[in-house]
PDB file of N, CA and C in Angstrom:
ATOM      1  N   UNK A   1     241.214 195.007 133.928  1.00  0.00           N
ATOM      2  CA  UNK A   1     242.346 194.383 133.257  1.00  0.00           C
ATOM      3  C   UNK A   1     242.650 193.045 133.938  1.00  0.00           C
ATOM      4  N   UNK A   2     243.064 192.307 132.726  1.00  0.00           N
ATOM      5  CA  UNK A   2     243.084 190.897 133.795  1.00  0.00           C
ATOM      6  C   UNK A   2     244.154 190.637 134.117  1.00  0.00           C
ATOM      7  N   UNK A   3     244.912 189.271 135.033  1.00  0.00           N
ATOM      8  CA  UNK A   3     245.996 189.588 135.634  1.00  0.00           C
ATOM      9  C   UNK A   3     246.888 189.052 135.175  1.00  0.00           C
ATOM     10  N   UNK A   4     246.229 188.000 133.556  1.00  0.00           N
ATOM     11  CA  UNK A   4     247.021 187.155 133.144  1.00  0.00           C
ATOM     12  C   UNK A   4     246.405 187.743 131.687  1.00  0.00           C
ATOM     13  N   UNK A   5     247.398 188.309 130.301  1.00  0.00           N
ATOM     14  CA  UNK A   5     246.458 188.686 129.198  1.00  0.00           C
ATOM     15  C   UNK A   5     246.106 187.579 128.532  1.00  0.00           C
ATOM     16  N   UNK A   6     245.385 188.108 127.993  1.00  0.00           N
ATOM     17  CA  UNK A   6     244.122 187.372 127.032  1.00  0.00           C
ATOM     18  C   UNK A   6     243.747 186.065 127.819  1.00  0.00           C
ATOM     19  N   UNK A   7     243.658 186.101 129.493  1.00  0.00           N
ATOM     20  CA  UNK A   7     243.226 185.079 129.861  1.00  0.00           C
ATOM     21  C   UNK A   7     241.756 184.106 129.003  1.00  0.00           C
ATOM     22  N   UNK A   8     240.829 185.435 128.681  1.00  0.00           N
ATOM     23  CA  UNK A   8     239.535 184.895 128.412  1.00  0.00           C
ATOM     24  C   UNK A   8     239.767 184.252 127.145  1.00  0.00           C
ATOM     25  N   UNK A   9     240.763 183.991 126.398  1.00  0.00           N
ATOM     26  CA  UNK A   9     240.839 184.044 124.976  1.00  0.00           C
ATOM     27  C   UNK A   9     241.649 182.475 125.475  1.00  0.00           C
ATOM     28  N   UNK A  10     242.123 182.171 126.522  1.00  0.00           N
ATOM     29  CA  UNK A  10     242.799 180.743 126.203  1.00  0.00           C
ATOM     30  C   UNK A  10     241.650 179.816 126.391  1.00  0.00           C
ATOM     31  N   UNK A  11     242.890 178.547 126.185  1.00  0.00           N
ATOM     32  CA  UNK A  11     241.473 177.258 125.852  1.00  0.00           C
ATOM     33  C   UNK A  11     241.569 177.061 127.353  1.00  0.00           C
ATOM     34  N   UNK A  12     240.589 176.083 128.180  1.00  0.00           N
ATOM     35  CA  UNK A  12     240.834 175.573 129.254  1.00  0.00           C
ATOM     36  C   UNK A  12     241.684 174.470 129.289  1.00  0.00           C
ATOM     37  N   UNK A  13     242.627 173.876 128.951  1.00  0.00           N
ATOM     38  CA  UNK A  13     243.125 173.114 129.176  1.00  0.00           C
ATOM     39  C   UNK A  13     244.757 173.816 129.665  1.00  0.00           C
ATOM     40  N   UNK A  14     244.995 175.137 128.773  1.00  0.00           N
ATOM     41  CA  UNK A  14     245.555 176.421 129.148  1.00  0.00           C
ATOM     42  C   UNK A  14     245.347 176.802 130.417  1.00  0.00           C
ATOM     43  N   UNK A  15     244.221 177.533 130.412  1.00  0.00           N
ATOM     44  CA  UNK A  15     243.866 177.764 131.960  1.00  0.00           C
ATOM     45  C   UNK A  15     244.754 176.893 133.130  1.00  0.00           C
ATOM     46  N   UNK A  16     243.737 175.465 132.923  1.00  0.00           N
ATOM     47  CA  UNK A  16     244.467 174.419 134.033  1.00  0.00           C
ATOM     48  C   UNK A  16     245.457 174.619 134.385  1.00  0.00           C
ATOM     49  N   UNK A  17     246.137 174.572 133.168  1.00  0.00           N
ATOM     50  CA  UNK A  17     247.653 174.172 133.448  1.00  0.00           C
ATOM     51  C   UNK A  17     248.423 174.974 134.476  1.00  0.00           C
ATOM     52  N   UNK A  18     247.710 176.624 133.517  1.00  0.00           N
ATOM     53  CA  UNK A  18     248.610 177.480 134.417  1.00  0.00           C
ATOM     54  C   UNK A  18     248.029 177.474 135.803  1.00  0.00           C
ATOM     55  N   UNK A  19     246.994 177.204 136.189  1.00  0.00           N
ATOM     56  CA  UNK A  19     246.296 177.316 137.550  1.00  0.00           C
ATOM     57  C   UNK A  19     247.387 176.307 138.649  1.00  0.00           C
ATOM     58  N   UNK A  20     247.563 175.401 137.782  1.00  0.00           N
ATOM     59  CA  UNK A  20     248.237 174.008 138.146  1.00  0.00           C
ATOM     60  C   UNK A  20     249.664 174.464 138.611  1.00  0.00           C
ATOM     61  N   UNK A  21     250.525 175.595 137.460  1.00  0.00           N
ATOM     62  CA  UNK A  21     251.660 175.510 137.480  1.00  0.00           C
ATOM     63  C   UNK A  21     252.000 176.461 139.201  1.00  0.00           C
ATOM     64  N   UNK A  22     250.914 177.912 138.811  1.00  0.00           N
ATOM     65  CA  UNK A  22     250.635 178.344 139.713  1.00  0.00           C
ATOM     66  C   UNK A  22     250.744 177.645 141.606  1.00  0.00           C
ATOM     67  N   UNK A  23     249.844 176.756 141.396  1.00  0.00           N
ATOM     68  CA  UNK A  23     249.649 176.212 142.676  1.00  0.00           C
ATOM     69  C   UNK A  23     251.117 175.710 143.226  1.00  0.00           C
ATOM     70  N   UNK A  24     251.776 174.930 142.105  1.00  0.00           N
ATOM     71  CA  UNK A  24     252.893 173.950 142.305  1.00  0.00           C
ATOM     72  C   UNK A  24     254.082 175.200 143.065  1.00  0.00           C
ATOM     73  N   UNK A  25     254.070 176.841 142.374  1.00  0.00           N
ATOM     74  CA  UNK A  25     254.804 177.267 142.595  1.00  0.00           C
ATOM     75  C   UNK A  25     254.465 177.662 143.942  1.00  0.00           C
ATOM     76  N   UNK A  26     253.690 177.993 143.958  1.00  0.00           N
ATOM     77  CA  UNK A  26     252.904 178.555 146.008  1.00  0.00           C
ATOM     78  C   UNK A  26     253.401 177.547 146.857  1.00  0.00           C
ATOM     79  N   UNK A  27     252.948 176.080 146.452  1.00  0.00           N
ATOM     80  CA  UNK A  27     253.686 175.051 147.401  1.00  0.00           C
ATOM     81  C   UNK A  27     254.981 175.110 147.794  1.00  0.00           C
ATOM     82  N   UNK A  28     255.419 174.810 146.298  1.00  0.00           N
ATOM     83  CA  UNK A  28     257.364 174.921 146.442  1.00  0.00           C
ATOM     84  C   UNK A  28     257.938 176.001 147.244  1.00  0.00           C
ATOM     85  N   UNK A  29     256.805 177.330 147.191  1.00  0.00           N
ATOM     86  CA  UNK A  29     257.613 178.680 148.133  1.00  0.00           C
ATOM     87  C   UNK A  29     257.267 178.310 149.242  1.00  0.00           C
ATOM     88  N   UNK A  30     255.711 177.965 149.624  1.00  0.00           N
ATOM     89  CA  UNK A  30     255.486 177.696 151.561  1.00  0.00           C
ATOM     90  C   UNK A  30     256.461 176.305 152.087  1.00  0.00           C
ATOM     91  N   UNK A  31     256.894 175.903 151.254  1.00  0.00           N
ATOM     92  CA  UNK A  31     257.604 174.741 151.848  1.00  0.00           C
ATOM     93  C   UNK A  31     258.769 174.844 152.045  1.00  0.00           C
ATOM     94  N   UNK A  32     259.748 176.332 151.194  1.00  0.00           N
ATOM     95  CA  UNK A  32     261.163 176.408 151.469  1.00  0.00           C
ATOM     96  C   UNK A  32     261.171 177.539 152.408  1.00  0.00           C
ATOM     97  N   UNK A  33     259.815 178.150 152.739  1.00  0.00           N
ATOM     98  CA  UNK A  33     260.050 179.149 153.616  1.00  0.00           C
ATOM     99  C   UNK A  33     260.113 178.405 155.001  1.00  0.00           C
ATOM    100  N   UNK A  34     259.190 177.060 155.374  1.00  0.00           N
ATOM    101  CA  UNK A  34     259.056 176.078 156.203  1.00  0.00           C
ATOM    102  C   UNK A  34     260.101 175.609 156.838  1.00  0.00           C
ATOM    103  N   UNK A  35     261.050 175.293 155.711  1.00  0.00           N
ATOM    104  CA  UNK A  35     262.419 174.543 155.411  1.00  0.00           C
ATOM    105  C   UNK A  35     263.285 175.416 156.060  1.00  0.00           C
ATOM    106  N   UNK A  36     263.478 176.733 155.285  1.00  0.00           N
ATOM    107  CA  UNK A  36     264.355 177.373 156.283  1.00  0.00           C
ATOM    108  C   UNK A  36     264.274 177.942 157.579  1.00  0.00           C
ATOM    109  N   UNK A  37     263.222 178.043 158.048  1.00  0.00           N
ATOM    110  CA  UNK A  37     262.864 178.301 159.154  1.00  0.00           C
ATOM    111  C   UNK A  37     262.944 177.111 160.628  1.00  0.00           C
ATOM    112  N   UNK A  38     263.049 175.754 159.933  1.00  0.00           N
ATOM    113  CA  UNK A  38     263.639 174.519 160.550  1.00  0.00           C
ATOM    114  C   UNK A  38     265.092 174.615 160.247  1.00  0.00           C
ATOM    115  N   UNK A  39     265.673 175.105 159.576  1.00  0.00           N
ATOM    116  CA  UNK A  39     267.073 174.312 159.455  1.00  0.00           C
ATOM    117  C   UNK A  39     268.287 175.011 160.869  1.00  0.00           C
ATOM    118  N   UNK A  40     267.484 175.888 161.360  1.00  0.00           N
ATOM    119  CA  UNK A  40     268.872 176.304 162.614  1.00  0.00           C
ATOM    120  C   UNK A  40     268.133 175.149 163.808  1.00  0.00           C
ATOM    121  N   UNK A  41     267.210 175.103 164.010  1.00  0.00           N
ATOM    122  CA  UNK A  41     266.489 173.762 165.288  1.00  0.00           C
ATOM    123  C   UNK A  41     267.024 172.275 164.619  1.00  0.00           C
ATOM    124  N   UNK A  42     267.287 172.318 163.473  1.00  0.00           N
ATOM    125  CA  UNK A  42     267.341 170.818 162.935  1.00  0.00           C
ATOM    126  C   UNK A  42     269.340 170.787 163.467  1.00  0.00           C
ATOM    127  N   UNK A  43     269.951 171.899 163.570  1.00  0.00           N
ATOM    128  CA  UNK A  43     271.194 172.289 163.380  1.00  0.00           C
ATOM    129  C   UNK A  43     271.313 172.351 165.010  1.00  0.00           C
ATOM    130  N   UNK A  44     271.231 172.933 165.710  1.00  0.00           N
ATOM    131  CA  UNK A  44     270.784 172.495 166.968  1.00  0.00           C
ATOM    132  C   UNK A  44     270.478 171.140 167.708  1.00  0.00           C
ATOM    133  N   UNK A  45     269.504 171.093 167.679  1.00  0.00           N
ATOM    134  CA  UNK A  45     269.359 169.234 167.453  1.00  0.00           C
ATOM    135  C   UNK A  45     270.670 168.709 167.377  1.00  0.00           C
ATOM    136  N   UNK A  46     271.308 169.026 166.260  1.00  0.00           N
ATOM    137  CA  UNK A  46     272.649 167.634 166.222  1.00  0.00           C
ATOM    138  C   UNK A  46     273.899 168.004 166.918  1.00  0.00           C
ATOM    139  N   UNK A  47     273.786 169.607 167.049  1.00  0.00           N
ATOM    140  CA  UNK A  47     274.883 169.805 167.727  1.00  0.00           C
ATOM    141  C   UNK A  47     274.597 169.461 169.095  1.00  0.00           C
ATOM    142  N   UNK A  48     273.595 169.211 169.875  1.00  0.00           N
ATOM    143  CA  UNK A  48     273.069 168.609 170.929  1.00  0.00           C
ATOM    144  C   UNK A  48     273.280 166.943 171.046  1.00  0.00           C
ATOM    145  N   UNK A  49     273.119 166.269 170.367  1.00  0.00           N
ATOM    146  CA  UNK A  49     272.912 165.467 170.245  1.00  0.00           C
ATOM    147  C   UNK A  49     274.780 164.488 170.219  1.00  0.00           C
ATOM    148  N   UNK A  50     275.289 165.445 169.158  1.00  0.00           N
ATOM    149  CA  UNK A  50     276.666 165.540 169.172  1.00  0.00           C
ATOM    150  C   UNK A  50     277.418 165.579 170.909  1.00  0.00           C
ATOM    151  N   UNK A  51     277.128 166.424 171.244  1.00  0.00           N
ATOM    152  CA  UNK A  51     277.679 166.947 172.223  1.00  0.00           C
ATOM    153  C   UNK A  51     277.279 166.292 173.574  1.00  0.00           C
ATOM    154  N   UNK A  52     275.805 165.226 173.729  1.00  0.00           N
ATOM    155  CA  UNK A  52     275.365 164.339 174.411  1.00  0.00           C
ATOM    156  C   UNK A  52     276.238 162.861 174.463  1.00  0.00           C
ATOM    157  N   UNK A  53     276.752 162.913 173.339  1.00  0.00           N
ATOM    158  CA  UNK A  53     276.937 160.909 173.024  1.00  0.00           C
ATOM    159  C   UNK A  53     278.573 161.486 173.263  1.00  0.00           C
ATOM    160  N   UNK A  54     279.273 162.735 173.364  1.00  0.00           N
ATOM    161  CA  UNK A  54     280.378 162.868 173.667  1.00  0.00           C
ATOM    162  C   UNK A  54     280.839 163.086 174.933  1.00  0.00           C
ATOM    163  N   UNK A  55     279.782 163.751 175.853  1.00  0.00           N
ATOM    164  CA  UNK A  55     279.840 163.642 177.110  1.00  0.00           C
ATOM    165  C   UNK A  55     279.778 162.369 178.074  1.00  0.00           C
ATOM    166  N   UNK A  56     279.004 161.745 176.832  1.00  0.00           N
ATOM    167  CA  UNK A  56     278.447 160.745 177.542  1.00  0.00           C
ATOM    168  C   UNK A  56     279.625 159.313 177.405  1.00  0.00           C
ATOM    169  N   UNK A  57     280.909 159.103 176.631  1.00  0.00           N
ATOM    170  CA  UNK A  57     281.793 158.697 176.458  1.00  0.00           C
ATOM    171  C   UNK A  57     282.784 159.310 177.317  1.00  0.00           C
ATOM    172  N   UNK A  58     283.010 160.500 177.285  1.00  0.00           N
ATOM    173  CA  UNK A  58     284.234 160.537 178.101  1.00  0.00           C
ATOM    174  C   UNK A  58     284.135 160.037 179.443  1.00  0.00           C
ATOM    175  N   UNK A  59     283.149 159.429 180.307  1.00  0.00           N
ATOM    176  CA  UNK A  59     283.444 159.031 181.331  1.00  0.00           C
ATOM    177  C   UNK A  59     284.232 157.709 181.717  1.00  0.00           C
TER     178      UNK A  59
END
């Protein structure tokens, strides 16, 4: 059974597309899994950074 029906029955330009749409969606997921997995170090970072240029004034 195939994993997409009547795959064999579309045209290729069908195919592509979905191969295409496919791919676009794999990207978009490895990249927000990427994303969130940076956003507490990116959050960090500024609260560091924050907390550097404030220390670094009160003297």
């Amino acid at each position: 059974m195939s994993l997409i029906p009547r795959w064999e029955y579309m045209t290729d330009d069908a195919k592509a597309m979905t191969k295409r749409v496919t791919l676009s969606a794999l990207v978009l997921l490895l990249s927000l899994w990427v994303i969130r997995a940076l956003i507490p170090w990116v959050i960090v970072a500024l609260l560091g950074s924050w907390a550097f240029k404030w220390l670094s004034k009160s003297k």
